[in-house]
C-alpha atoms as a PDB file:
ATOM      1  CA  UNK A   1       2.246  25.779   3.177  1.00  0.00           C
ATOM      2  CA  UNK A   2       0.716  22.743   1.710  1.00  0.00           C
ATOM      3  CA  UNK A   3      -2.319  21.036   3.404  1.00  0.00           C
ATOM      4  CA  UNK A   4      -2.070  17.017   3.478  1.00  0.00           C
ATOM      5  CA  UNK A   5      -5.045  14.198   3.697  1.00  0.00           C
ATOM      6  CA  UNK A   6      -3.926  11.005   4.938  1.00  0.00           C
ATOM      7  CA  UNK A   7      -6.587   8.419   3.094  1.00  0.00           C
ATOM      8  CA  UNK A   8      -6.559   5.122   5.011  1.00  0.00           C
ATOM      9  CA  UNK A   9      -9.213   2.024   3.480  1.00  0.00           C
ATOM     10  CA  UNK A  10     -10.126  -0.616   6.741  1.00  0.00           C
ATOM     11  CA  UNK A  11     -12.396  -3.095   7.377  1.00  0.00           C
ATOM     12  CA  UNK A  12     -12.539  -4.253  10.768  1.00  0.00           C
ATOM     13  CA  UNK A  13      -8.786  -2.840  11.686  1.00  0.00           C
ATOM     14  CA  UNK A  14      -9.994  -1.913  15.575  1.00  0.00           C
ATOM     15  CA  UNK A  15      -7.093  -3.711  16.357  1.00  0.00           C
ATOM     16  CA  UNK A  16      -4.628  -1.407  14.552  1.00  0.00           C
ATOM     17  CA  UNK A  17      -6.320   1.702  13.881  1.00  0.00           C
ATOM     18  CA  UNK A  18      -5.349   3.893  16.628  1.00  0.00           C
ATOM     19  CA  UNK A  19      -1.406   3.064  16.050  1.00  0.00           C
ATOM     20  CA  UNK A  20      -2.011   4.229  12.236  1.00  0.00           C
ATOM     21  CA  UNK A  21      -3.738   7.261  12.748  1.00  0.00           C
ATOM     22  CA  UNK A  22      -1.859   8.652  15.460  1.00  0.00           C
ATOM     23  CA  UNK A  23       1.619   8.114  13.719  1.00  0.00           C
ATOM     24  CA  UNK A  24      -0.111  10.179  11.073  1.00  0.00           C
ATOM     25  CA  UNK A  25       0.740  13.887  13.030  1.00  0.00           C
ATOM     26  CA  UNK A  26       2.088  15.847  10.138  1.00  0.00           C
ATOM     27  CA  UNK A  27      -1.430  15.242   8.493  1.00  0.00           C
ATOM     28  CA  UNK A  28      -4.282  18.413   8.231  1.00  0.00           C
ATOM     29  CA  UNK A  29      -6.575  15.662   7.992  1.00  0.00           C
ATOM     30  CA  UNK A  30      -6.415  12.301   7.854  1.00  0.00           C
ATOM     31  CA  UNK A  31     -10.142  10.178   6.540  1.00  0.00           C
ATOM     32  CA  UNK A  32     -10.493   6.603   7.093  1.00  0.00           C
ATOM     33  CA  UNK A  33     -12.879   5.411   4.324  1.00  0.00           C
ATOM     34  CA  UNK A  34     -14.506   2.358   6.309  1.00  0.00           C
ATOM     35  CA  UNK A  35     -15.360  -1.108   4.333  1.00  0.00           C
ATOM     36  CA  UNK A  36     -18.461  -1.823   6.423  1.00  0.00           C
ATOM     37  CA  UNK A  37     -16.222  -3.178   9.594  1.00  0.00           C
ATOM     38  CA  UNK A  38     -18.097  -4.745  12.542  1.00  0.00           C
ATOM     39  CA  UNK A  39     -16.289  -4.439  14.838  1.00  0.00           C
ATOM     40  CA  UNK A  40     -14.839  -0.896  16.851  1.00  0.00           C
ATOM     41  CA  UNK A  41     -12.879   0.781  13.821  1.00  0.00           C
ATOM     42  CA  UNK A  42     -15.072   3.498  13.119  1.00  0.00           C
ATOM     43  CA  UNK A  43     -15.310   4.826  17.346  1.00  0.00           C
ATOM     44  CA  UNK A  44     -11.459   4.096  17.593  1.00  0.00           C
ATOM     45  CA  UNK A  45     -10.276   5.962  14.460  1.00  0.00           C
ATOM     46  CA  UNK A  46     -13.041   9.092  15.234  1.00  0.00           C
ATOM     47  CA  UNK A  47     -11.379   8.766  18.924  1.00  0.00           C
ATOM     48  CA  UNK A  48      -7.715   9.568  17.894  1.00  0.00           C
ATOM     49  CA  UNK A  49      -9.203  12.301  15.467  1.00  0.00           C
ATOM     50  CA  UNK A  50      -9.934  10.618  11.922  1.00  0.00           C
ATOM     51  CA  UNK A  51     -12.842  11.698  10.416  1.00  0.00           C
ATOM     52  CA  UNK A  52     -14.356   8.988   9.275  1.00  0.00           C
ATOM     53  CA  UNK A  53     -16.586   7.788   5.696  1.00  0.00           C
ATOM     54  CA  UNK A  54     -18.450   4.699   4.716  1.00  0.00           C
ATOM     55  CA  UNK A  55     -17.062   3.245   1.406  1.00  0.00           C
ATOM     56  CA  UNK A  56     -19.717   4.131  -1.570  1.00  0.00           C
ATOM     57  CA  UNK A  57     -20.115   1.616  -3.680  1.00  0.00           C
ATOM     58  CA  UNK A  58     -19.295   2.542  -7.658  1.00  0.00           C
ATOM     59  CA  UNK A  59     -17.794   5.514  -6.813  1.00  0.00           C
ATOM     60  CA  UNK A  60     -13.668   6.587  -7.071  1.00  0.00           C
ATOM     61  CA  UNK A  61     -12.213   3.620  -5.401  1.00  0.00           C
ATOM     62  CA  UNK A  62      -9.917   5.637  -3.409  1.00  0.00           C
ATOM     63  CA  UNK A  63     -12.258   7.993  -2.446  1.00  0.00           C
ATOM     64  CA  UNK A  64      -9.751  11.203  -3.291  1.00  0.00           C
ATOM     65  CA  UNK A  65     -12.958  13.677  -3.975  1.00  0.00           C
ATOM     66  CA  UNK A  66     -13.755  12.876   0.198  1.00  0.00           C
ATOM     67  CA  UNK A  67     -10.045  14.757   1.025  1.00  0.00           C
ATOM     68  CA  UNK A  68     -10.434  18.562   2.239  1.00  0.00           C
ATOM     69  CA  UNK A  69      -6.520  18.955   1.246  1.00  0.00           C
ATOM     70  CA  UNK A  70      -4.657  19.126  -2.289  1.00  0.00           C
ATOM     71  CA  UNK A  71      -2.353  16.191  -0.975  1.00  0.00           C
ATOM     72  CA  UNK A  72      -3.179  13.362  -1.126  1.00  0.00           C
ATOM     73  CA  UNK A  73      -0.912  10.272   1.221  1.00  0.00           C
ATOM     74  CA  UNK A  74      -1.701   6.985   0.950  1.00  0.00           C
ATOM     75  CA  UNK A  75      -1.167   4.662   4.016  1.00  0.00           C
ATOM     76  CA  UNK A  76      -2.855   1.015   5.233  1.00  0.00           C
ATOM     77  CA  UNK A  77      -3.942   0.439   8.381  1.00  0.00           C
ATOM     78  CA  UNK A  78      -1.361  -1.793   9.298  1.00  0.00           C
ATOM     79  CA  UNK A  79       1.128   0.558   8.107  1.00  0.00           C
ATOM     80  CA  UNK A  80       2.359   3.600  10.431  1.00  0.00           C
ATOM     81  CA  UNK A  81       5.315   6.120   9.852  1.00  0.00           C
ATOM     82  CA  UNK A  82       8.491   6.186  11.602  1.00  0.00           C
ATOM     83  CA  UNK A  83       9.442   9.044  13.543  1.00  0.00           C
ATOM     84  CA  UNK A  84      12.497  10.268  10.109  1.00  0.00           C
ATOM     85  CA  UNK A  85       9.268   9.830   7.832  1.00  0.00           C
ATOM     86  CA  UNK A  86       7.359  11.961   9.922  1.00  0.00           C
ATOM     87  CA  UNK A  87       9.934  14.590  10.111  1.00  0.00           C
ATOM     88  CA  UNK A  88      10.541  14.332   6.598  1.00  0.00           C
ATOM     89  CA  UNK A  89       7.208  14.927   5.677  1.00  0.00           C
ATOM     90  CA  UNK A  90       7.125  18.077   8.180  1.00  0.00           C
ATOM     91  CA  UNK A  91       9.769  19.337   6.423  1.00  0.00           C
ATOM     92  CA  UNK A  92       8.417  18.359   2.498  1.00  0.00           C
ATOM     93  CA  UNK A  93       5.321  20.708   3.575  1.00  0.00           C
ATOM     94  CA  UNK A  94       7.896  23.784   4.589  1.00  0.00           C
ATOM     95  CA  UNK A  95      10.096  22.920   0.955  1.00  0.00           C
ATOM     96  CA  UNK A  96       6.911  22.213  -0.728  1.00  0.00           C
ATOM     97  CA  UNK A  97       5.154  25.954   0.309  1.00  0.00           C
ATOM     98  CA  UNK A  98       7.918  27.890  -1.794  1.00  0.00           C
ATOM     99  CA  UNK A  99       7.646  25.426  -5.426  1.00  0.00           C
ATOM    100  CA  UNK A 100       3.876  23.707  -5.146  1.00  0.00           C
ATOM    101  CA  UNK A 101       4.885  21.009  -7.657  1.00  0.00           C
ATOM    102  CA  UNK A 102       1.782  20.052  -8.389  1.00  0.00           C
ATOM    103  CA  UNK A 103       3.208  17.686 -11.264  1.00  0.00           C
ATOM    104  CA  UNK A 104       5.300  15.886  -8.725  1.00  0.00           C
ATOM    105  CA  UNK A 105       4.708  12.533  -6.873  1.00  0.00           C
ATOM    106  CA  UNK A 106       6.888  11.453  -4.030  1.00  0.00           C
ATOM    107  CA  UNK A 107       7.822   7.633  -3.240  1.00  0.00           C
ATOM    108  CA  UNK A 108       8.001   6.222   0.291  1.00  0.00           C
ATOM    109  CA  UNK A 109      10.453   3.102   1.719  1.00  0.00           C
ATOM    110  CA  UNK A 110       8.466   0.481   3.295  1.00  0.00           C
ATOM    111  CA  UNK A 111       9.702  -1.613   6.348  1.00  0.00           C
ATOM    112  CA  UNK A 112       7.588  -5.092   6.366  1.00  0.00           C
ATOM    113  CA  UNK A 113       7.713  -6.811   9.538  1.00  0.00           C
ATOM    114  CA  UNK A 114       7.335 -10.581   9.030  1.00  0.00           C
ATOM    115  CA  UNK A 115       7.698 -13.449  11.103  1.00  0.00           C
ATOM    116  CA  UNK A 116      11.369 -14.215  10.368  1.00  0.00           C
ATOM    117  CA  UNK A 117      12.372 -10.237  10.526  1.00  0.00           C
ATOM    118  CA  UNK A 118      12.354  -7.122   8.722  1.00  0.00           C
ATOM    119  CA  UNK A 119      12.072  -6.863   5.210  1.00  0.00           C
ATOM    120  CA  UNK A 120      12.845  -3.746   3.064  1.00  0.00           C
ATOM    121  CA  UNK A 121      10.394  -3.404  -0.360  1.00  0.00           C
ATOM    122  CA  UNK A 122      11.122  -1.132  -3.039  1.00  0.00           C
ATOM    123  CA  UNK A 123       9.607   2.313  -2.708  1.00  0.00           C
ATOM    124  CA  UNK A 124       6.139   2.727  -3.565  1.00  0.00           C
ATOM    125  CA  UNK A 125       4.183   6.262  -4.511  1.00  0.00           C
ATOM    126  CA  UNK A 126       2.354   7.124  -1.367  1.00  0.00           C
ATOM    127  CA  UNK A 127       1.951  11.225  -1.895  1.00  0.00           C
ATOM    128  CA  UNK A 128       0.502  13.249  -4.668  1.00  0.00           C
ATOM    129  CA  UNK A 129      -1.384  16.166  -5.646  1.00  0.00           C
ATOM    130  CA  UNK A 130      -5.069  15.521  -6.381  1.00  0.00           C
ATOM    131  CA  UNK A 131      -4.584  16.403  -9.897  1.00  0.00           C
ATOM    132  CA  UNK A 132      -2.482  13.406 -10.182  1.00  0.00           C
ATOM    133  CA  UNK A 133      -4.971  10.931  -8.827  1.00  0.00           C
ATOM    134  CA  UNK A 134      -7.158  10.781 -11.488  1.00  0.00           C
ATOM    135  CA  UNK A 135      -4.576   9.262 -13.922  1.00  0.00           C
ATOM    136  CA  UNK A 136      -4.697   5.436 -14.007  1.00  0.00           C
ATOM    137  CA  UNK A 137      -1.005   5.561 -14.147  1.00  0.00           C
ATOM    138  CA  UNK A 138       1.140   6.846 -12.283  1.00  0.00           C
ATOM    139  CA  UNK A 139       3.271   8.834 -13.888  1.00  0.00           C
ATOM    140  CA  UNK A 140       7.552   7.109 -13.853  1.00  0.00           C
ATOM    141  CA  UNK A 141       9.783   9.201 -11.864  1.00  0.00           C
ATOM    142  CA  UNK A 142      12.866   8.231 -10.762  1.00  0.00           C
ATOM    143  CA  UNK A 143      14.673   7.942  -7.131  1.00  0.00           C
ATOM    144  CA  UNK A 144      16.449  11.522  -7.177  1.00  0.00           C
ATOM    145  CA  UNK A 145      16.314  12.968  -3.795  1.00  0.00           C
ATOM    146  CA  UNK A 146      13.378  15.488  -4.490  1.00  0.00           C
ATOM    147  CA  UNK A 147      10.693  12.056  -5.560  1.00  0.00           C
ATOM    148  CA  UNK A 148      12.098  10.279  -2.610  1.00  0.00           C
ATOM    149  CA  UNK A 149      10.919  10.848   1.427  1.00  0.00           C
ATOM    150  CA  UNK A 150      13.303   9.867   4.023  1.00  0.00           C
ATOM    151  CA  UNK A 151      12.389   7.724   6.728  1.00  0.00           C
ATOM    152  CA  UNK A 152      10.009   4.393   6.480  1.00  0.00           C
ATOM    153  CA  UNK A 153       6.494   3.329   6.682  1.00  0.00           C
ATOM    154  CA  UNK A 154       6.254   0.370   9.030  1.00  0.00           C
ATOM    155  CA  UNK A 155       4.049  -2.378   7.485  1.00  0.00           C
ATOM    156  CA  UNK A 156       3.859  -3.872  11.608  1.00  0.00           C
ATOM    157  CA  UNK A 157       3.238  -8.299  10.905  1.00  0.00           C
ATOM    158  CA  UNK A 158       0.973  -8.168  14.356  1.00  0.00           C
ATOM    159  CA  UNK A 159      -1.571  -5.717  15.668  1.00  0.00           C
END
């Protein structure tokens, strides 16, 4: 079976943190590369079980080389998954243990919540293989069911 890091970038998320991380279950490991925050993001994030980095300066802005796990997902601190994304992605690691596409990149719907109501964004690339995230580009792929997660990430408007 595939292992997955979650990567998550704050600064001074305290407020949203916990709600991130713990949505972020079917994760082996999920690192929260801090941007110097001041205020309780670092103890809340170690708290729910994040294992937590300081930001280096000049290095891999997305700090990939940090991740113990091939698989890489992507995710913002005000961003958590649903409860179908988190099954899907339970379920990606049980397909994704027989074919270990390396070469593949999966998309994710996001779900913004804004002050006048939802609004649905076009999926974004939010899971790949470490080899992948080196390129500058992502490579295209299109919206056939095997590039394409079900369920949402929920970019939340408040904390």
């Amino acid at each position: 079976m595939p292992t997955l890091t979650a990567i998550l970038h704050t600064h001074n998320d305290a407020l949203r943190i916990a709600r991130a991380v713990e949505s972020l279950r079917p994760c082996d490991e999920v690192l929260v590369v801090d941007h110097a925050s001041s205020d309780e993001t670092c103890r809340i994030a170690r708290a729910f079980g994040a294992r937590v980095i300081a930001a280096k300066i000049g290095s891999e802005k997305d700090h990939f080389q940090e991740a113990q796990h091939d698989w890489i997902f992507r995710l913002l601190p005000t961003e958590s998954l649903s409860e179908a994304l988190e099954a899907s992605l339970h379920e990606w690691k049980m397909r994704e243990a027989a074919r270990h596409a390396e070469n593949m990149v999966y998309q994710v719907r996001i779900e913004e919540e804004t002050p006048t109501g939802w609004v649905t964004h076009v999926p974004e690339v939010r899971l790949k293989h470490r080899m992948l995230t080196n390129q500058d580009q992502t490579k295209e792929v299109s919206l056939s069911d095997h590039c394409l997660l079900e369920g949402h990430l929920l970019r939340l408007y408040l904390p």
